[in-house]
N, C-alpha and C. Protein backbone atom coordinates (compact mmCIF):
# COMPACT_ATOMS: atom_id res chain seq x y z
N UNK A 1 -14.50 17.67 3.76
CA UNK A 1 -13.44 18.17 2.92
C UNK A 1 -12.86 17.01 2.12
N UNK A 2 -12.28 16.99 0.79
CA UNK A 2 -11.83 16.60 -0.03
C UNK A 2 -10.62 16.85 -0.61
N UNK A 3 -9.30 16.37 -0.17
CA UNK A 3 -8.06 16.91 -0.06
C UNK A 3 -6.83 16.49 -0.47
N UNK A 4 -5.82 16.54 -1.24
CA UNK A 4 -4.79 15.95 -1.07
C UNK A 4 -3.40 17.06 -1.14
N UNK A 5 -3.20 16.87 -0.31
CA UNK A 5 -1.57 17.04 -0.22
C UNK A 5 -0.30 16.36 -0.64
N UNK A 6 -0.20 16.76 -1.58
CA UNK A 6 0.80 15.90 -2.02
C UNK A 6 2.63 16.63 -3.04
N UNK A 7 3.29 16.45 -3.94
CA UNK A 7 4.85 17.37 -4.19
C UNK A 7 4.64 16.27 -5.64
N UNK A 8 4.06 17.41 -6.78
CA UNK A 8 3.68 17.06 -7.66
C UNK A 8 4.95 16.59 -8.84
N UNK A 9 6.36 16.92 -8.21
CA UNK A 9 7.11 16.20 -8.50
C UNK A 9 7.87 14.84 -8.23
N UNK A 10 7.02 14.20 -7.02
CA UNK A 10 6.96 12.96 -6.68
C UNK A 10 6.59 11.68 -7.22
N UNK A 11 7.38 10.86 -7.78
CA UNK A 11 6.97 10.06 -8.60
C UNK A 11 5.68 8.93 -8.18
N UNK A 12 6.26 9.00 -6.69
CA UNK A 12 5.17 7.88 -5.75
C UNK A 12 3.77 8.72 -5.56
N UNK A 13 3.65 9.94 -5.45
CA UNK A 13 2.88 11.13 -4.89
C UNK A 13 1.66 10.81 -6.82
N UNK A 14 2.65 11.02 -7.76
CA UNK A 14 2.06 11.07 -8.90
C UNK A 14 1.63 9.50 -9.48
N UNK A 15 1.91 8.37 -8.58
CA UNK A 15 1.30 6.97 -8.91
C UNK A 15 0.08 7.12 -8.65
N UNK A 16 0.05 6.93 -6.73
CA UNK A 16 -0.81 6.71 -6.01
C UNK A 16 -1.76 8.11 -6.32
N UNK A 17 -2.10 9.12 -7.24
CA UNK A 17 -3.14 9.82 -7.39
C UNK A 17 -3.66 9.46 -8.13
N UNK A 18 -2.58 8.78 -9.73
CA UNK A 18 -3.60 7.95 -10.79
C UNK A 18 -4.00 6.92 -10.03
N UNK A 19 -3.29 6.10 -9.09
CA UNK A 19 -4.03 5.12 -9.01
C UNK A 19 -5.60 5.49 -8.04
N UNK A 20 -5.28 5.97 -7.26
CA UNK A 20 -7.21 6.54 -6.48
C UNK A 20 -7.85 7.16 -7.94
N UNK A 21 -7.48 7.13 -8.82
CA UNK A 21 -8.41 7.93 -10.00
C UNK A 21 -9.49 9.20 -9.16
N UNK A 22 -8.55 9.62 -8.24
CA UNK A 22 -9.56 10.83 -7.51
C UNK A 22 -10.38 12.04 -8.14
N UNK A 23 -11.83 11.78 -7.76
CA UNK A 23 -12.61 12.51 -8.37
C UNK A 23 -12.08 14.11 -8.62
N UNK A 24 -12.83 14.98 -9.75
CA UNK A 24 -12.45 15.89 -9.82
C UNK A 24 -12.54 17.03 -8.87
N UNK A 25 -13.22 17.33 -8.14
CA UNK A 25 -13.89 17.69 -7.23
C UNK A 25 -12.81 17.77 -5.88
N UNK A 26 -12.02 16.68 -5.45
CA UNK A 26 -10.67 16.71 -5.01
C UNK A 26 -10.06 18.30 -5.34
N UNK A 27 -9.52 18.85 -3.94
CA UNK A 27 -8.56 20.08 -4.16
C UNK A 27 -7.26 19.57 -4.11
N UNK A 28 -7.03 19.78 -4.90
CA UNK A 28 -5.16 19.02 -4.93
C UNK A 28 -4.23 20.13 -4.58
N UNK A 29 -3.20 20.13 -3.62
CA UNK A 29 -2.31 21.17 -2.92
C UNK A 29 -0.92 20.99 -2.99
N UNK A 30 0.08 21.54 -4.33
CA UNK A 30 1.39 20.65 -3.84
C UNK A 30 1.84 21.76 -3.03
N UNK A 31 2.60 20.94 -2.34
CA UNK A 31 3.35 21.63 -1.10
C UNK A 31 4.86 22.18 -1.31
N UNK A 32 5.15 22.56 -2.51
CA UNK A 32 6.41 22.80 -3.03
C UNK A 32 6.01 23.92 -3.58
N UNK A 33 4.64 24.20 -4.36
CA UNK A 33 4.38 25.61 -4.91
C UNK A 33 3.66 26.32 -3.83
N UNK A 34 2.26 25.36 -2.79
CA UNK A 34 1.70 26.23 -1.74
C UNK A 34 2.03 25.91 -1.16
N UNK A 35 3.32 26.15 -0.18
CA UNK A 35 3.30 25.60 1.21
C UNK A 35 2.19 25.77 1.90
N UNK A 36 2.55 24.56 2.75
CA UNK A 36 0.86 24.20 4.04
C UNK A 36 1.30 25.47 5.29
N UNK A 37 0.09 26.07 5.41
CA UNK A 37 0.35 27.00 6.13
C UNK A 37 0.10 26.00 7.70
N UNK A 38 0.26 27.53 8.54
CA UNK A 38 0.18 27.17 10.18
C UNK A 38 -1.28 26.67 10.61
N UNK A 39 -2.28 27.01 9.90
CA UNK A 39 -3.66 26.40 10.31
C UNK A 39 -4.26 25.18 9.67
N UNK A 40 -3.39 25.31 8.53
CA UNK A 40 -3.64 24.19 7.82
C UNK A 40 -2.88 22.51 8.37
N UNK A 41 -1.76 23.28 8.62
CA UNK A 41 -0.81 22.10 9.77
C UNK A 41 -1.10 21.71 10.83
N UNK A 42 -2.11 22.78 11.44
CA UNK A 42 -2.68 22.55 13.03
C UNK A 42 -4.92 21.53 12.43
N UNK A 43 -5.10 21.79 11.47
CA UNK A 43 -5.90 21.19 11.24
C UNK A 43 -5.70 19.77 10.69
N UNK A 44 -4.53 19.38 10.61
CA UNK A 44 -4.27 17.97 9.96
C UNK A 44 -4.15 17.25 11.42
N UNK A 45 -3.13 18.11 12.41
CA UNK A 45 -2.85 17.49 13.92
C UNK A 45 -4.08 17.04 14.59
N UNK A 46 -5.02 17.67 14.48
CA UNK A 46 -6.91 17.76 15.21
C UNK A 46 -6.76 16.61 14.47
N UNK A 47 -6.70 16.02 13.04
CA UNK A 47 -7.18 14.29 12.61
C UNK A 47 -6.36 13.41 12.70
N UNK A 48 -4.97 13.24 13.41
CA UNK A 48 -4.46 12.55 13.78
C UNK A 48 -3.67 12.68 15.38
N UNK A 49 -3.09 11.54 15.60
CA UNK A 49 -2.63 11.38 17.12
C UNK A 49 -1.24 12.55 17.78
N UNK A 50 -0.77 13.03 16.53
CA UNK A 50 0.56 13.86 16.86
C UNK A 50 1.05 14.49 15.71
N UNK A 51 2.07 15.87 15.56
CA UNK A 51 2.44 16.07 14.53
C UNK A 51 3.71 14.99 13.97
N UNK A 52 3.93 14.34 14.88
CA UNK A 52 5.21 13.02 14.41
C UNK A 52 4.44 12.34 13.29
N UNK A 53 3.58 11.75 13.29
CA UNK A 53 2.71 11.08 12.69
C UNK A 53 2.35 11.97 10.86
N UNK A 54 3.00 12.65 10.89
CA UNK A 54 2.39 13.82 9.80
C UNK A 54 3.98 13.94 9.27
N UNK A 55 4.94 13.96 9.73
CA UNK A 55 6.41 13.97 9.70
C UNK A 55 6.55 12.86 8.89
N UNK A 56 7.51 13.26 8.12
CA UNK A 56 8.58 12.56 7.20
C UNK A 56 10.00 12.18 7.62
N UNK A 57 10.19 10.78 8.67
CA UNK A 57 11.42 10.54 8.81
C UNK A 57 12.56 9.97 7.46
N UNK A 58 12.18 10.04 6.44
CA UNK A 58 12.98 9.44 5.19
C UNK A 58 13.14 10.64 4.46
N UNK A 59 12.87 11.56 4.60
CA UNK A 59 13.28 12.77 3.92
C UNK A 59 14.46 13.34 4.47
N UNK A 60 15.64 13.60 3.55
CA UNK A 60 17.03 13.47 3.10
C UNK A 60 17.30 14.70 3.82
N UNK A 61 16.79 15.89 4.39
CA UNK A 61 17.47 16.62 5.72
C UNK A 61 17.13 16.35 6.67
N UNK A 62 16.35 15.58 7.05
CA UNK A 62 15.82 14.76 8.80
C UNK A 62 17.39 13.76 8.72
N UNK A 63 18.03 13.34 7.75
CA UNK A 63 19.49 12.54 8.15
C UNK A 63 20.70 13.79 7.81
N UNK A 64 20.41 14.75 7.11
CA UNK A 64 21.76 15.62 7.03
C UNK A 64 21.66 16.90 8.49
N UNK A 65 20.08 17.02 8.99
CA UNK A 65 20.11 17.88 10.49
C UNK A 65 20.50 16.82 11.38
N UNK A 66 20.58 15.36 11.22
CA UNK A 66 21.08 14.67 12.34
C UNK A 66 19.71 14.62 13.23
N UNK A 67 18.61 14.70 13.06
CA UNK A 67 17.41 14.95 13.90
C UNK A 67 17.22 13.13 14.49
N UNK A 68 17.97 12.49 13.64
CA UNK A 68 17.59 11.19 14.57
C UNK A 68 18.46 10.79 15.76
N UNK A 69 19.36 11.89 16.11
CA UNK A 69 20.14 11.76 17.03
C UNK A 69 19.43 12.88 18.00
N UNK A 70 18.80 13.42 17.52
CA UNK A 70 18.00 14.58 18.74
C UNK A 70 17.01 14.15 19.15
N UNK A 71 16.17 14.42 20.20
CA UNK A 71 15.02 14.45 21.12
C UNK A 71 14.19 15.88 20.30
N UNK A 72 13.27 15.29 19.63
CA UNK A 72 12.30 16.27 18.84
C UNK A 72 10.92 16.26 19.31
N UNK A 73 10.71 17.55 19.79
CA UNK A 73 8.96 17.66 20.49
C UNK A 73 8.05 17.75 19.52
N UNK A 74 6.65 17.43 19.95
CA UNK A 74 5.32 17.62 18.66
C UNK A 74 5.65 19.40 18.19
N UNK A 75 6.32 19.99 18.99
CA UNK A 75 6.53 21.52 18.30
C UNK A 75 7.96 21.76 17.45
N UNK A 76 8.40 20.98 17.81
CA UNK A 76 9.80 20.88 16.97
C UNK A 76 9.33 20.06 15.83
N UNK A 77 8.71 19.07 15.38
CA UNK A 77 8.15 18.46 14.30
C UNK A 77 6.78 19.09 13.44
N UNK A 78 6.34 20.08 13.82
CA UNK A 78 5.41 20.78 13.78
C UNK A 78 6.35 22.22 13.24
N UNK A 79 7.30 22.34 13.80
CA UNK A 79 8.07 23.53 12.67
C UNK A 79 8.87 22.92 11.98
N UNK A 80 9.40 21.80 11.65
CA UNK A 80 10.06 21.68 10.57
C UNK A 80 9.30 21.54 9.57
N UNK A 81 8.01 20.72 9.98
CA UNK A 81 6.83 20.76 8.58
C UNK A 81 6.94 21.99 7.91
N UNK A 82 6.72 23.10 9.30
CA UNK A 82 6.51 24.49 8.01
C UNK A 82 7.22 25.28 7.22
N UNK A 83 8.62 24.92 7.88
CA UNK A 83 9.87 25.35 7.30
C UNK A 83 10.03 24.48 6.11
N UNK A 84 10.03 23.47 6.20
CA UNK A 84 10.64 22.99 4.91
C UNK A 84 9.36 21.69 4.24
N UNK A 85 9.03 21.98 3.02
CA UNK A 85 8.21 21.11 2.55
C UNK A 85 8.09 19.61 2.39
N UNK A 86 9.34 19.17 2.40
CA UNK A 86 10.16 17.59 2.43
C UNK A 86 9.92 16.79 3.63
N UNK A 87 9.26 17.83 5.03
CA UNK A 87 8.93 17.31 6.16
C UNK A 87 7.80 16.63 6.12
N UNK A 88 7.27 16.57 5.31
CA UNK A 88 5.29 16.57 5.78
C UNK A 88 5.44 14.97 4.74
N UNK A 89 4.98 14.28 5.44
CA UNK A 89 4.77 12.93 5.28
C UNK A 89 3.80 13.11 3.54
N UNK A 90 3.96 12.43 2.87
CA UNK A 90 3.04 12.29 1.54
C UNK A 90 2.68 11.05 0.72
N UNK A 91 1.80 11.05 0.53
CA UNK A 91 0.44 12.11 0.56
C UNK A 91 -0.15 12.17 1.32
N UNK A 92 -0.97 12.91 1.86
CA UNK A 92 -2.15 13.38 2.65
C UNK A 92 -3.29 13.16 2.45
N UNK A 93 -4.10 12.55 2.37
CA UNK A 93 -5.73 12.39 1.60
C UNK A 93 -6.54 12.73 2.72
N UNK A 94 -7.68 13.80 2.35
CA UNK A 94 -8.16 13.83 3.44
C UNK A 94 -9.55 13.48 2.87
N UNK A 95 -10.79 12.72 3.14
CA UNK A 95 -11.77 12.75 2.57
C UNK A 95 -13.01 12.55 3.51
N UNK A 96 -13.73 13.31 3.61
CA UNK A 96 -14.72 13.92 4.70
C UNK A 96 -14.06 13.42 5.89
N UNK A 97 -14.49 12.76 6.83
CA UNK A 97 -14.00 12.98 8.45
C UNK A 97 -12.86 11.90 8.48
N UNK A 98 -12.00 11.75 7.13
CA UNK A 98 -11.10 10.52 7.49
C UNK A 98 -9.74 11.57 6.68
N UNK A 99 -8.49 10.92 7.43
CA UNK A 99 -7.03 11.14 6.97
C UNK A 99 -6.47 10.02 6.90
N UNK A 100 -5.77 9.95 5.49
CA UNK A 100 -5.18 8.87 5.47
C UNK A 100 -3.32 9.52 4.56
N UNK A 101 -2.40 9.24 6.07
CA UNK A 101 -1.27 9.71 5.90
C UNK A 101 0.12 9.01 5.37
N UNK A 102 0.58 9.45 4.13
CA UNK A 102 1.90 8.23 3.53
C UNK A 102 1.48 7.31 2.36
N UNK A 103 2.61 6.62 2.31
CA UNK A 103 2.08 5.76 1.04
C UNK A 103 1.93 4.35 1.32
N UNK A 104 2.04 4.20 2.46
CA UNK A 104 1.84 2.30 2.29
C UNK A 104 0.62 1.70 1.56
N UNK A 105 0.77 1.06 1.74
CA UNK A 105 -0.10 0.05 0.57
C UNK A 105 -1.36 0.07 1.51
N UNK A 106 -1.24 -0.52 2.62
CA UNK A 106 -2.77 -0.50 3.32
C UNK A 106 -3.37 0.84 3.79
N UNK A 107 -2.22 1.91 3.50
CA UNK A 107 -2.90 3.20 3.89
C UNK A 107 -3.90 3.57 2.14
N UNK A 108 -3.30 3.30 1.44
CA UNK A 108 -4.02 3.77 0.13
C UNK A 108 -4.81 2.79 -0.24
N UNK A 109 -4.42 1.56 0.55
CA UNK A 109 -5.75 0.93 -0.18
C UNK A 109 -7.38 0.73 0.56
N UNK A 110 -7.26 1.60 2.04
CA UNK A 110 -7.98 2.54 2.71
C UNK A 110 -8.66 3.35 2.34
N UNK A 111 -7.63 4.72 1.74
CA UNK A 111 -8.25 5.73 0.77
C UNK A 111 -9.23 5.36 -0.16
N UNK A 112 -8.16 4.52 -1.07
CA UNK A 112 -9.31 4.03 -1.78
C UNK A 112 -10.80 3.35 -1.60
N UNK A 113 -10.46 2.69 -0.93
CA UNK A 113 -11.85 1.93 -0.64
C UNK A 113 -12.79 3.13 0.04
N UNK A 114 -12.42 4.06 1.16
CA UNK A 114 -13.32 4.64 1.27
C UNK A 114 -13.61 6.12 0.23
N UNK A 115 -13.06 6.47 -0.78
CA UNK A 115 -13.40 7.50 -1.62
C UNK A 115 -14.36 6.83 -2.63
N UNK A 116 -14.18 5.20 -3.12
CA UNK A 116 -14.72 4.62 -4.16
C UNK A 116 -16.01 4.31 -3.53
N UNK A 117 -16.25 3.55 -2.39
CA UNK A 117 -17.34 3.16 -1.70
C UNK A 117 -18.58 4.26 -1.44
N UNK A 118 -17.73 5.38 -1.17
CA UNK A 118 -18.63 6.89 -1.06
C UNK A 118 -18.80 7.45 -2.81
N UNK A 119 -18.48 6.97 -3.31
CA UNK A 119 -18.68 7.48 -5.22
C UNK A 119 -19.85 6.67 -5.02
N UNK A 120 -20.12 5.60 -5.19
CA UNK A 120 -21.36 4.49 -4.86
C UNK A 120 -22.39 4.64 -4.56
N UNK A 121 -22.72 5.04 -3.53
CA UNK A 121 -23.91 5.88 -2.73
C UNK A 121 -24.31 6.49 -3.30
């Protein structure tokens, strides 16, 4: 699969896609017009270690619910993703058997290397 998840009104979301210059072929998903459904959320969890990991702690109602003062389970972080779109960590790249979640610099420059390296071949 060939994937990104990303809130196409995101200025960082809309860098880091010019910058992967991601092939066309890429299904691009914003999560503000399609929300990520329940299988689609439970298939991102199968490629990584937890739904925390997929979570957005810098998104501006994780500090107005006070959630950093609560004890939050992988199912309590796993429904706020689906409730509200601002939860889900971004971007998402998924490209054949690899996820690469957020924007840091060594996470995209990951992506990149492995989407460009596989253009190559």
């Amino acid at each position: 699969m060939k994937k990104i998840y990303h809130l196409s009104t995101c200025d960082t979301c809309k860098r880091i896609i010019k910058e992967l210059d991601v092939p066309s072929h890429f299904i691009n998903q914003d999560i503000k017009t399609e929300a990520i459904t329940l299988a689609q959320i439970e298939e991102l969890r199968t490629m990584t270690d937890s739904y925390e990991s997929l979570f957005s702690k810098r998104a501006r109602l994780y500090k107005e619910l006070g959630l950093k003062e609560k004890t939050v389970s992988e199912d309590d972080y796993k429904n706020y993703i689906l409730e509200h779109y601002t939860f889900l960590k971004r971007p998402i790249i998924i490209f054949n058997d690899n996820i690469f979640v957020g924007n840091s610099k060594k996470t995209i420059q990951a992506a990149k290397t492995a989407i460009h390296e596989t253009s190559i071949l």
